[in-house]
Protein backbone atom coordinates (compact mmCIF):
# COMPACT_ATOMS: atom_id res chain seq x y z
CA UNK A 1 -10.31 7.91 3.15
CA UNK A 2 -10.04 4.12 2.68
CA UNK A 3 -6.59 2.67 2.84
CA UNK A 4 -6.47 -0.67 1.40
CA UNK A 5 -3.85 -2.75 -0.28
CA UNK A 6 -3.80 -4.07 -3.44
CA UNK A 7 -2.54 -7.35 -5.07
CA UNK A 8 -1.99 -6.46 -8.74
CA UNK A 9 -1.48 -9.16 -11.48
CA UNK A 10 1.85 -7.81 -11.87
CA UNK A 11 2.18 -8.91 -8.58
CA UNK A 12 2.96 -6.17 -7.13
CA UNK A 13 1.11 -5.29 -3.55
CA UNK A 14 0.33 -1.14 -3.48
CA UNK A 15 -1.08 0.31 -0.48
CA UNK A 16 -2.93 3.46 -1.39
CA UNK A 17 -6.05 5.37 -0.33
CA UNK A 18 -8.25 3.96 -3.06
CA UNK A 19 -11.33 5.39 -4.14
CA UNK A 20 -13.63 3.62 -6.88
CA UNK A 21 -14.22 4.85 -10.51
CA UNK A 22 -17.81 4.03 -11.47
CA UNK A 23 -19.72 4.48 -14.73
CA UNK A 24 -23.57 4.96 -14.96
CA UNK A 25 -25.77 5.92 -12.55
CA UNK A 26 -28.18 4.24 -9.78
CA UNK A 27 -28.43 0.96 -10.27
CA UNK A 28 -26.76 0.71 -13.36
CA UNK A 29 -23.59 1.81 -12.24
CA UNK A 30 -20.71 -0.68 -12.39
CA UNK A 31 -16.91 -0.07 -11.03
CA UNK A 32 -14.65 0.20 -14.02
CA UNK A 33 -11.73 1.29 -11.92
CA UNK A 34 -9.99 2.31 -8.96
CA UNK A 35 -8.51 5.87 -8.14
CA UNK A 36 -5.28 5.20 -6.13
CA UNK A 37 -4.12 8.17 -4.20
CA UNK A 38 -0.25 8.29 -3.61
CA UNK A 39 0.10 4.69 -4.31
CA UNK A 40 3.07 2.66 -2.36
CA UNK A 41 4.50 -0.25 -3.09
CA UNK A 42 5.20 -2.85 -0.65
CA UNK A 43 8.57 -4.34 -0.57
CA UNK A 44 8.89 -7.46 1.80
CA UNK A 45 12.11 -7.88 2.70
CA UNK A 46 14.09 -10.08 5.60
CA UNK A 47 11.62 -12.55 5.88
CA UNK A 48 12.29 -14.98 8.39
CA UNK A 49 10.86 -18.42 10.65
CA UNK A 50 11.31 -17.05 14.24
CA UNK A 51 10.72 -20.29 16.49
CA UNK A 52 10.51 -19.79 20.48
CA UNK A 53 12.18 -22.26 22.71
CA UNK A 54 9.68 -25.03 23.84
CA UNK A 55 6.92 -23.36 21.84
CA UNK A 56 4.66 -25.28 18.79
CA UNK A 57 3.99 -22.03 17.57
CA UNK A 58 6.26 -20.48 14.89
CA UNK A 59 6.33 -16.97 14.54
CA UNK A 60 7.18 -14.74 11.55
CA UNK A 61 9.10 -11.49 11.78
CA UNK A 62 10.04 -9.49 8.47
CA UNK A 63 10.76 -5.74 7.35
CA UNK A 64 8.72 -3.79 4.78
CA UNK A 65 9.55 -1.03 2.59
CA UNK A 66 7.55 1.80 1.30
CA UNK A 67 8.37 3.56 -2.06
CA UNK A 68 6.65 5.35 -4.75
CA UNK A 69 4.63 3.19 -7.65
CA UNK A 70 5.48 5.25 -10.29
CA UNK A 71 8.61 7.67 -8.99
CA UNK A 72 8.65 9.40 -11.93
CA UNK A 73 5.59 11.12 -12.44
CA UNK A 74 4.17 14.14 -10.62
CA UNK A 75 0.84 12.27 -10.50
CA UNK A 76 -0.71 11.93 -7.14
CA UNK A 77 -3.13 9.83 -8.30
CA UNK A 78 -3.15 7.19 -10.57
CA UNK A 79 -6.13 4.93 -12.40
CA UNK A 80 -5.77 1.72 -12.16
CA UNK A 81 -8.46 -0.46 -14.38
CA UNK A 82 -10.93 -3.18 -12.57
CA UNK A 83 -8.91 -6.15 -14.58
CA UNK A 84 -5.45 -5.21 -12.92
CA UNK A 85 -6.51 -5.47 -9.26
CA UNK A 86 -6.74 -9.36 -8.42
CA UNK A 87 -7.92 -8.14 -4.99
CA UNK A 88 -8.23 -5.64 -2.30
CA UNK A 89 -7.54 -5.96 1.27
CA UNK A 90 -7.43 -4.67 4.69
CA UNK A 91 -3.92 -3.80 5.42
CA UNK A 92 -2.16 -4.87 9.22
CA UNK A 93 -2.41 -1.84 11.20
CA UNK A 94 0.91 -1.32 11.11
CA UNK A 95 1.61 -1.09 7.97
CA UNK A 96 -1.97 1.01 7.37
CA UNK A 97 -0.09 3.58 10.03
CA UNK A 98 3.07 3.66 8.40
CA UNK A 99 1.81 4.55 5.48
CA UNK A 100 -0.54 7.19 6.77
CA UNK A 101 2.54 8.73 8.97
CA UNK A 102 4.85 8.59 6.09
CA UNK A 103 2.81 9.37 2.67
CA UNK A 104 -0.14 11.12 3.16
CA UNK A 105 1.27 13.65 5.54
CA UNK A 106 4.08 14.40 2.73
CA UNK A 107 4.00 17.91 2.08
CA UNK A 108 1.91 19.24 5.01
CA UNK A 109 4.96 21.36 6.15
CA UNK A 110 7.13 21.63 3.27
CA UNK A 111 6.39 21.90 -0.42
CA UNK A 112 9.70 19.56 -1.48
CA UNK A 113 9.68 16.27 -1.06
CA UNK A 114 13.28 13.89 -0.81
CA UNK A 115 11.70 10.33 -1.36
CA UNK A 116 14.96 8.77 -0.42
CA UNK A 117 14.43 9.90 3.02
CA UNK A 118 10.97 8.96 2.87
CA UNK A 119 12.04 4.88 2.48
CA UNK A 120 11.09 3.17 6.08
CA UNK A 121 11.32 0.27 7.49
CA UNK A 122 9.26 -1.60 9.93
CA UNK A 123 9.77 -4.87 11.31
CA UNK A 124 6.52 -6.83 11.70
CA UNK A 125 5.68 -9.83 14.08
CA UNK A 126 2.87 -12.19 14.05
């Protein structure tokens, strides 16, 4: 499993386990694509300048939600080509463990899925 999070050129930031879709073989194979696995996007929201009394340092505290990519498709996984990933990153561990928590253990115990109670929220510092 590799969770990572994406920066589409939509613009759009999906976190997802993403796996890579490669043509050819040996040393002739290239990455045409990326396999993401219950893709999320991430929604920033409540973004705000936290400053501490008699501190230089200004810190950053903000909210994210998670909610399905594509909510309308009973596709786990979705292809995504090379040319609409701008890059891939590490994700904070926070977010990597909400998401882990929250999507991929969908399902273990029950079969039916309500994704408006899946919506969190998780206010990050830094």
């Amino acid at each position: 499993m590799t969770v990572k999070l994406a920066h589409l050129k939509s613009g759009e930031n999906i976190i997802s386990d993403i796996q890579e879709i490669l043509v050819g073989e040996g040393e002739n194979s290239r990455v045409v694509g990326y396999l993401f696995n219950k893709p999320q996007v991430v929604l920033l929201k409540d973004f705000e300048i936290v400053s501490k009394n008699n501190e230089d340092t200004l810190k950053h505290s903000f909210d994210i939600n998670l909610f399905p990519w594509i909510p309308f498709t009973k596709d786990e996984q979705v292809p995504v080509p090379t040319d609409w990933v701008v890059t891939l990153v590490e994700p904070l561990e926070k977010l990597k463990d909400m998401y882990e928590k929250n999507v991929l253990k969908i399902g273990e115990k029950n079969d039916e899925v309500d994704f408006t109670d899946e919506q969190s929220d998780l206010g990050l510092t830094d």
